[in-house]
PDB file of N, CA and C in Angstrom:
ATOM      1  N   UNK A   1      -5.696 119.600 -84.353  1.00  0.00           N
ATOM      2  CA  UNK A   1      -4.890 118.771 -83.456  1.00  0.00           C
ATOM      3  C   UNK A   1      -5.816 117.877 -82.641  1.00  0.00           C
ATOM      4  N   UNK A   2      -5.743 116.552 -82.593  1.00  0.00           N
ATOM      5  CA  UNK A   2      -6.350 115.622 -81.963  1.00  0.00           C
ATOM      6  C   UNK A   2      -5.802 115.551 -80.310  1.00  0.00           C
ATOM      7  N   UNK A   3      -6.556 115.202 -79.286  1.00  0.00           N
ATOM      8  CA  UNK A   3      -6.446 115.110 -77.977  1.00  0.00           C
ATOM      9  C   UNK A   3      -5.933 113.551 -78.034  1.00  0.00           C
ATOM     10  N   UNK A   4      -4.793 113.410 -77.138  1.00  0.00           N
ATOM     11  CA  UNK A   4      -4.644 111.690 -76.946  1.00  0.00           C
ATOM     12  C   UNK A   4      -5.682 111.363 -76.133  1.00  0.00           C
ATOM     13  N   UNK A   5      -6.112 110.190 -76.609  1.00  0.00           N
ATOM     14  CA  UNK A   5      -6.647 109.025 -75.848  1.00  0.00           C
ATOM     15  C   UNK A   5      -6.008 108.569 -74.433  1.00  0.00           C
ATOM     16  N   UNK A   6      -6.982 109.155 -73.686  1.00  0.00           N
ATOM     17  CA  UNK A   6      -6.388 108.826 -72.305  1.00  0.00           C
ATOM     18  C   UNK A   6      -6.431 107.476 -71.545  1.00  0.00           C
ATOM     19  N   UNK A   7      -6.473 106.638 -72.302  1.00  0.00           N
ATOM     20  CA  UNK A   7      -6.236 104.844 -72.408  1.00  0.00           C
ATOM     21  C   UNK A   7      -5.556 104.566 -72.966  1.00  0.00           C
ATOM     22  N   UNK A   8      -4.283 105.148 -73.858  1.00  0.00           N
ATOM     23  CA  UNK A   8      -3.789 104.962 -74.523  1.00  0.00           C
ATOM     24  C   UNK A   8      -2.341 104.435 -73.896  1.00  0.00           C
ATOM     25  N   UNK A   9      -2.220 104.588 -72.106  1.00  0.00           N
ATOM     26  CA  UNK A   9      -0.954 104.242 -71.637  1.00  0.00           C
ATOM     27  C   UNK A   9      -1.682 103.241 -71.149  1.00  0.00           C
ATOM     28  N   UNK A  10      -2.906 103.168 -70.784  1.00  0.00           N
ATOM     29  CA  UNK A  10      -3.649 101.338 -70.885  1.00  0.00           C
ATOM     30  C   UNK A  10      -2.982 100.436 -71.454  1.00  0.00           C
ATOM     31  N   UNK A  11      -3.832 101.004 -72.517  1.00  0.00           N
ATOM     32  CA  UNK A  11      -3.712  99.771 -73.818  1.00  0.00           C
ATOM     33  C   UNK A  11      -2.389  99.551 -74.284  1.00  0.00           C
ATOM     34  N   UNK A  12      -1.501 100.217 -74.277  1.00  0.00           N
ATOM     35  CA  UNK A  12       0.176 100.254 -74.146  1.00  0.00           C
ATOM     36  C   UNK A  12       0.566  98.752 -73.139  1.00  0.00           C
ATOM     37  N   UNK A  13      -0.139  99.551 -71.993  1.00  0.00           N
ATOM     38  CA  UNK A  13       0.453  98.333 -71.077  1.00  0.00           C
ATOM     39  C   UNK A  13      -0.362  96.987 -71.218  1.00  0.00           C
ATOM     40  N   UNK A  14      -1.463  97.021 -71.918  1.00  0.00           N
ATOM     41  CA  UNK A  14      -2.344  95.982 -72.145  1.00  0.00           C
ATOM     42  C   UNK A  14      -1.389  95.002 -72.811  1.00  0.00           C
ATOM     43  N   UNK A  15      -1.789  95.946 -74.300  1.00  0.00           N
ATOM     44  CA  UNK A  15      -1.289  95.064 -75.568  1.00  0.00           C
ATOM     45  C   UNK A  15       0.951  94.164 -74.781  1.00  0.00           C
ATOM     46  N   UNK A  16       1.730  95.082 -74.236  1.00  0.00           N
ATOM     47  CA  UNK A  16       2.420  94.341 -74.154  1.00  0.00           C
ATOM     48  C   UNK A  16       2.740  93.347 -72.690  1.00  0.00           C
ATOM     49  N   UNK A  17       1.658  93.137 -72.154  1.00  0.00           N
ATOM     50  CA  UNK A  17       1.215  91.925 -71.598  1.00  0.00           C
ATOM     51  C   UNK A  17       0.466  91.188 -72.088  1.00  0.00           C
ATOM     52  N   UNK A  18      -0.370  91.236 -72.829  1.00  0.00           N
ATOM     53  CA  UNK A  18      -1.011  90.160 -73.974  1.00  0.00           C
ATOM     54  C   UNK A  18       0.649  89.758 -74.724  1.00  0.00           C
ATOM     55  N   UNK A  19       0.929  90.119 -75.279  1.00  0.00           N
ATOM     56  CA  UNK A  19       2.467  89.917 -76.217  1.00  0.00           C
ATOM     57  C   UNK A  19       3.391  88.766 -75.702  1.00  0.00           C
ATOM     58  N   UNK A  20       3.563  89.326 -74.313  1.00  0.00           N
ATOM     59  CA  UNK A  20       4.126  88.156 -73.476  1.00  0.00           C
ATOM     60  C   UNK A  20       3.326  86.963 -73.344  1.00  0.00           C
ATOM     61  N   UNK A  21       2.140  86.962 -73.177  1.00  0.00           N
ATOM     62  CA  UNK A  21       1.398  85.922 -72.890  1.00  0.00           C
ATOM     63  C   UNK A  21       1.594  85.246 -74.960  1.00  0.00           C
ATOM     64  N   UNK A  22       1.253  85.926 -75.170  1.00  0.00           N
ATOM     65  CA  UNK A  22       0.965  84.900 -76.894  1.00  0.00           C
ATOM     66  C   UNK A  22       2.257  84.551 -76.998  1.00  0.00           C
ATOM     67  N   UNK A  23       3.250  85.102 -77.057  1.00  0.00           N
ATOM     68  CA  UNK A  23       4.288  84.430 -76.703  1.00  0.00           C
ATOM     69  C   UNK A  23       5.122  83.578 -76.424  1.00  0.00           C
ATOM     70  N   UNK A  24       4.922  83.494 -74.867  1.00  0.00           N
ATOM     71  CA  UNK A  24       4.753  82.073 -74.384  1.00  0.00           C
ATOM     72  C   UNK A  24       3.946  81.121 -74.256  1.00  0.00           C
ATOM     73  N   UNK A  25       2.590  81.069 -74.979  1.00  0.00           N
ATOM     74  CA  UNK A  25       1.870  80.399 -75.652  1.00  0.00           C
ATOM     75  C   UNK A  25       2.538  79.420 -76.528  1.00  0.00           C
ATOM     76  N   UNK A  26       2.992  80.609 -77.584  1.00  0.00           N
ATOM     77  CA  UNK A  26       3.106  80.339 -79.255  1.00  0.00           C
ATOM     78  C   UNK A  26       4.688  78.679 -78.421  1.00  0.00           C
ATOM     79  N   UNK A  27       5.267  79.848 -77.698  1.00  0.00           N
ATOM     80  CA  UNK A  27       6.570  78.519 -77.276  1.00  0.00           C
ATOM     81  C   UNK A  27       6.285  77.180 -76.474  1.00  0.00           C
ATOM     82  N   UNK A  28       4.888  77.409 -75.660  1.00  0.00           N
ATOM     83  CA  UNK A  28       4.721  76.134 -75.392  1.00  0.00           C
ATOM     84  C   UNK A  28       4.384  75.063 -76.598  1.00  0.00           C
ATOM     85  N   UNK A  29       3.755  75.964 -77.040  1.00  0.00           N
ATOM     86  CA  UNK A  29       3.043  74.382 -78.367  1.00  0.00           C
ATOM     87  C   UNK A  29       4.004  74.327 -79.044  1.00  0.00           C
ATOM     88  N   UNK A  30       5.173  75.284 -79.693  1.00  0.00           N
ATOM     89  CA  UNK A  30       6.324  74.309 -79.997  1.00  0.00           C
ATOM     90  C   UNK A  30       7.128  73.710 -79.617  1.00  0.00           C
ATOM     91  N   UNK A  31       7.167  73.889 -78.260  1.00  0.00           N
ATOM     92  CA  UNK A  31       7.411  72.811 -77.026  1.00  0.00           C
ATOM     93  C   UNK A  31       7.322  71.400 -77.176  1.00  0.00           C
ATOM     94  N   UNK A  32       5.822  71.797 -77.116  1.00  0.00           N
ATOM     95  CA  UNK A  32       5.007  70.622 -77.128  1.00  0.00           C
ATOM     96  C   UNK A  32       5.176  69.676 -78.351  1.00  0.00           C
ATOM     97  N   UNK A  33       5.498  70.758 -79.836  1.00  0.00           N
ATOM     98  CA  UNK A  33       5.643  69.940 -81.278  1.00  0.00           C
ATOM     99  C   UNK A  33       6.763  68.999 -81.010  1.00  0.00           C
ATOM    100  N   UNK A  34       7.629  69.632 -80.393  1.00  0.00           N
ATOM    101  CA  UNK A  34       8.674  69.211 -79.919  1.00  0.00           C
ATOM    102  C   UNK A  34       9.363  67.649 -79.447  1.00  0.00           C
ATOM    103  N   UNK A  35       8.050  67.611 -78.961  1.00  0.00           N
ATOM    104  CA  UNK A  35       8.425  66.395 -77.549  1.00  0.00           C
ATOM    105  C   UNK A  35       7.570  65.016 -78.606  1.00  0.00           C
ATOM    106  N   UNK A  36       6.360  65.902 -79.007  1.00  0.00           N
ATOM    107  CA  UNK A  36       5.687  64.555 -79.523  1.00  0.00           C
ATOM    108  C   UNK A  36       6.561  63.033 -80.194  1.00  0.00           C
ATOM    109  N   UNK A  37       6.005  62.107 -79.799  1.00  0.00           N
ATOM    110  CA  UNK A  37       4.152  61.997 -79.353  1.00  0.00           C
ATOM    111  C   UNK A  37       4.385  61.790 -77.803  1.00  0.00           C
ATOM    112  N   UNK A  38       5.136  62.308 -76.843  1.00  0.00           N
ATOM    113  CA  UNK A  38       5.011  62.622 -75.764  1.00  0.00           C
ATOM    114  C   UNK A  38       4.289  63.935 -75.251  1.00  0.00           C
ATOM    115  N   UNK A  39       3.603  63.676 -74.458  1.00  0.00           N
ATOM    116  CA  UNK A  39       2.371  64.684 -74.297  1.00  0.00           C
ATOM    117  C   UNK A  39       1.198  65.174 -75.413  1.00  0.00           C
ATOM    118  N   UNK A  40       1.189  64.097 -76.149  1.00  0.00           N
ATOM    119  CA  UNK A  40      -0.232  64.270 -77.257  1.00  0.00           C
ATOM    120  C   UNK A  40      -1.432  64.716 -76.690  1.00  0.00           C
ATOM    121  N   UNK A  41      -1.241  64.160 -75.508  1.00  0.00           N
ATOM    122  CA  UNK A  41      -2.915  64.770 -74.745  1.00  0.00           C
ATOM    123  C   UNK A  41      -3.058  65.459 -74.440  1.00  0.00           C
ATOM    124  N   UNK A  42      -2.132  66.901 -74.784  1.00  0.00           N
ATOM    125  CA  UNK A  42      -1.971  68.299 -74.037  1.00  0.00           C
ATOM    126  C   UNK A  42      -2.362  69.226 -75.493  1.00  0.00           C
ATOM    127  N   UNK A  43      -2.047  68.375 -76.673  1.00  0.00           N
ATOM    128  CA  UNK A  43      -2.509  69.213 -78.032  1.00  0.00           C
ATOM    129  C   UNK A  43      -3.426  70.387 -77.914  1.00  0.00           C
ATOM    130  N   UNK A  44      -4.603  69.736 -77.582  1.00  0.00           N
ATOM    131  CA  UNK A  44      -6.076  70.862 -77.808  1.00  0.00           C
ATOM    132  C   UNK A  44      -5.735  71.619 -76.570  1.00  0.00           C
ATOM    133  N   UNK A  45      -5.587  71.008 -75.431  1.00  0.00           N
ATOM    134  CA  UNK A  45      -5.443  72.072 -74.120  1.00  0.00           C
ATOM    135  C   UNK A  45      -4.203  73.358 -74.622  1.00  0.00           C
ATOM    136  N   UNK A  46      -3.050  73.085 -75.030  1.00  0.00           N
ATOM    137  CA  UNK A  46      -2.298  74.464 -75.096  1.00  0.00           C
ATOM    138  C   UNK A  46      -2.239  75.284 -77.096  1.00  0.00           C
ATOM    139  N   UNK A  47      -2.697  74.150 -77.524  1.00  0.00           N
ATOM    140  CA  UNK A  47      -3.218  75.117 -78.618  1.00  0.00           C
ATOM    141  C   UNK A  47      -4.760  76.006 -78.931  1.00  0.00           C
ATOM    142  N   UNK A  48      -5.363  75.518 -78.058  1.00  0.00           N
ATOM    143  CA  UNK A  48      -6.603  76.366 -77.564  1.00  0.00           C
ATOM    144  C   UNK A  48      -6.103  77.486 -76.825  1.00  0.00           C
ATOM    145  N   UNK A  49      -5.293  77.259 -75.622  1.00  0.00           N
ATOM    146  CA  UNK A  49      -4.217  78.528 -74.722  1.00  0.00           C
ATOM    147  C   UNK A  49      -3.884  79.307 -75.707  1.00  0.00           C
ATOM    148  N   UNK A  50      -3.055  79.001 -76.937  1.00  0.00           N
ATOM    149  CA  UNK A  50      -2.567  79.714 -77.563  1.00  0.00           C
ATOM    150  C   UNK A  50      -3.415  80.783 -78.985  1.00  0.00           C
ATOM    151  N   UNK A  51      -4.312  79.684 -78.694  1.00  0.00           N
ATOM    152  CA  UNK A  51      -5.494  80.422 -79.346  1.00  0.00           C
ATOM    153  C   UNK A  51      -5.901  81.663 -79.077  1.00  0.00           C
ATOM    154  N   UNK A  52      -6.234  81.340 -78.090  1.00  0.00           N
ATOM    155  CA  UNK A  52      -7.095  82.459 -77.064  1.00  0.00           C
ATOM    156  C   UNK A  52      -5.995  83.509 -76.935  1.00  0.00           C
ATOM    157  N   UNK A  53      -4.787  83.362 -76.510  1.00  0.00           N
ATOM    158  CA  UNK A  53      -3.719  84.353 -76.196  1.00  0.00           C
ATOM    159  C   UNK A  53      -3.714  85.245 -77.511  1.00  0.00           C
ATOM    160  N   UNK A  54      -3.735  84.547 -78.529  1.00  0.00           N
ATOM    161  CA  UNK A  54      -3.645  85.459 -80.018  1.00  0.00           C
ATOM    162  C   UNK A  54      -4.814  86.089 -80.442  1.00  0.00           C
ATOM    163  N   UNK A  55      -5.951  85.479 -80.189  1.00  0.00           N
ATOM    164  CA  UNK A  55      -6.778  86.215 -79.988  1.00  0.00           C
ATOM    165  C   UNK A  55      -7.426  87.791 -79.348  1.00  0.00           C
ATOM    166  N   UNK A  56      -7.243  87.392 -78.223  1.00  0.00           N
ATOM    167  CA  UNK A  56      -6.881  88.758 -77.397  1.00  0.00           C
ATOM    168  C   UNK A  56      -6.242  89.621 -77.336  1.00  0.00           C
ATOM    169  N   UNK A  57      -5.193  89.389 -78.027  1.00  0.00           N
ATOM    170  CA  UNK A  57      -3.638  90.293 -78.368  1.00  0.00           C
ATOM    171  C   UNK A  57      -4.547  91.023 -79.752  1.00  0.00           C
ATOM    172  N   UNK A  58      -4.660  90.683 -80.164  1.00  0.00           N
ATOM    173  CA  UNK A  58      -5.170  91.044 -81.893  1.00  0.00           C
ATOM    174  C   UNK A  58      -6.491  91.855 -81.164  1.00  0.00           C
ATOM    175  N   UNK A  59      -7.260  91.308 -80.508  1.00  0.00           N
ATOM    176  CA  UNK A  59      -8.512  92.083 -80.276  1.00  0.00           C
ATOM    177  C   UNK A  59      -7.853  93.476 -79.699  1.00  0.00           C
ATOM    178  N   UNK A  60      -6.797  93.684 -78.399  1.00  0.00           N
ATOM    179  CA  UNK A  60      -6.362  94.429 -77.926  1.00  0.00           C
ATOM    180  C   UNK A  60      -5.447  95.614 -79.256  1.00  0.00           C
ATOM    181  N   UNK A  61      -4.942  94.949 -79.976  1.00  0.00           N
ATOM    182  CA  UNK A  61      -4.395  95.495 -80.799  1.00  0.00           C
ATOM    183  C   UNK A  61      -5.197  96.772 -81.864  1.00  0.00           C
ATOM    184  N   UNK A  62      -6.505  96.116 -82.421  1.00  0.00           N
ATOM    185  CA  UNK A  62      -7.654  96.583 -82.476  1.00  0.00           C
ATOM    186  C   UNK A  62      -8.362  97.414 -81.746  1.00  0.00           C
ATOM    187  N   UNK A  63      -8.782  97.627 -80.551  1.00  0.00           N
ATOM    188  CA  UNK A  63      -8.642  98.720 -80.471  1.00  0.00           C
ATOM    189  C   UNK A  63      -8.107  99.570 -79.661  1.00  0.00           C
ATOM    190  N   UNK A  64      -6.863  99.545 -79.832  1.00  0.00           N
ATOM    191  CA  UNK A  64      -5.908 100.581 -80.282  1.00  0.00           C
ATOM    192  C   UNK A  64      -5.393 101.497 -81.169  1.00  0.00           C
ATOM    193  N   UNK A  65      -5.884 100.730 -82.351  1.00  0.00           N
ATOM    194  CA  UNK A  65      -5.908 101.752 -83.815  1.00  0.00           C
ATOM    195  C   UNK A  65      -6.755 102.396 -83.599  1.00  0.00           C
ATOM    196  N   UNK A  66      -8.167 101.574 -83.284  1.00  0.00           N
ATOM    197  CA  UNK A  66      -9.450 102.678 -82.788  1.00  0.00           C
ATOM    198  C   UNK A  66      -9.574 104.413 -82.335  1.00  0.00           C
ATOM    199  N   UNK A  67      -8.392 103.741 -80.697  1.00  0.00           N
ATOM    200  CA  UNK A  67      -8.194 105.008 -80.231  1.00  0.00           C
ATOM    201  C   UNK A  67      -7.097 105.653 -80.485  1.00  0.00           C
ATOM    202  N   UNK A  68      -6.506 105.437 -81.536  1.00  0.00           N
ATOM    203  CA  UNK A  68      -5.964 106.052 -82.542  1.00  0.00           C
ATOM    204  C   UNK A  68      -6.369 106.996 -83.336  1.00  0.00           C
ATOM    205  N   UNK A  69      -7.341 106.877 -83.973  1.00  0.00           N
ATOM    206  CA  UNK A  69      -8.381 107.068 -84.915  1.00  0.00           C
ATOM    207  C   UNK A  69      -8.893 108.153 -84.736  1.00  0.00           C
TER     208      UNK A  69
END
């Protein structure tokens, strides 16, 4: 029998605040697909945001299987 990971209500609460954030990321830039070519100059600024948000979510996600593991 394995001991839980006592980060494991962490990373719980981590991963679904990252979630929210990629999220509303992912909805601004289709927001943004949205409107074009109004606000073209916001492209790299919130698809970089959204970058990064998915990024971190996935890293967080990772390890979590870890401490899974």
């Amino acid at each position: 029998m394995t001991t839980p990971d006592p980060r494991a209500d962490e990373l719980k609460a981590r991963i679904k605040k990252l979630n929210a954030q990629a999220t509303q990321a992912k909805m601004d830039l289709h927001d943004l697909s949205e409107d074009l070519p109004t606000g073209w100059e916001r492209i790299l600024e919130v698809a970089q945001r959204c970058h990064r948000a998915h990024a971190d979510l996935m890293e967080a996600r990772r390890e979590a299987a870890q401490a899974i593991t």
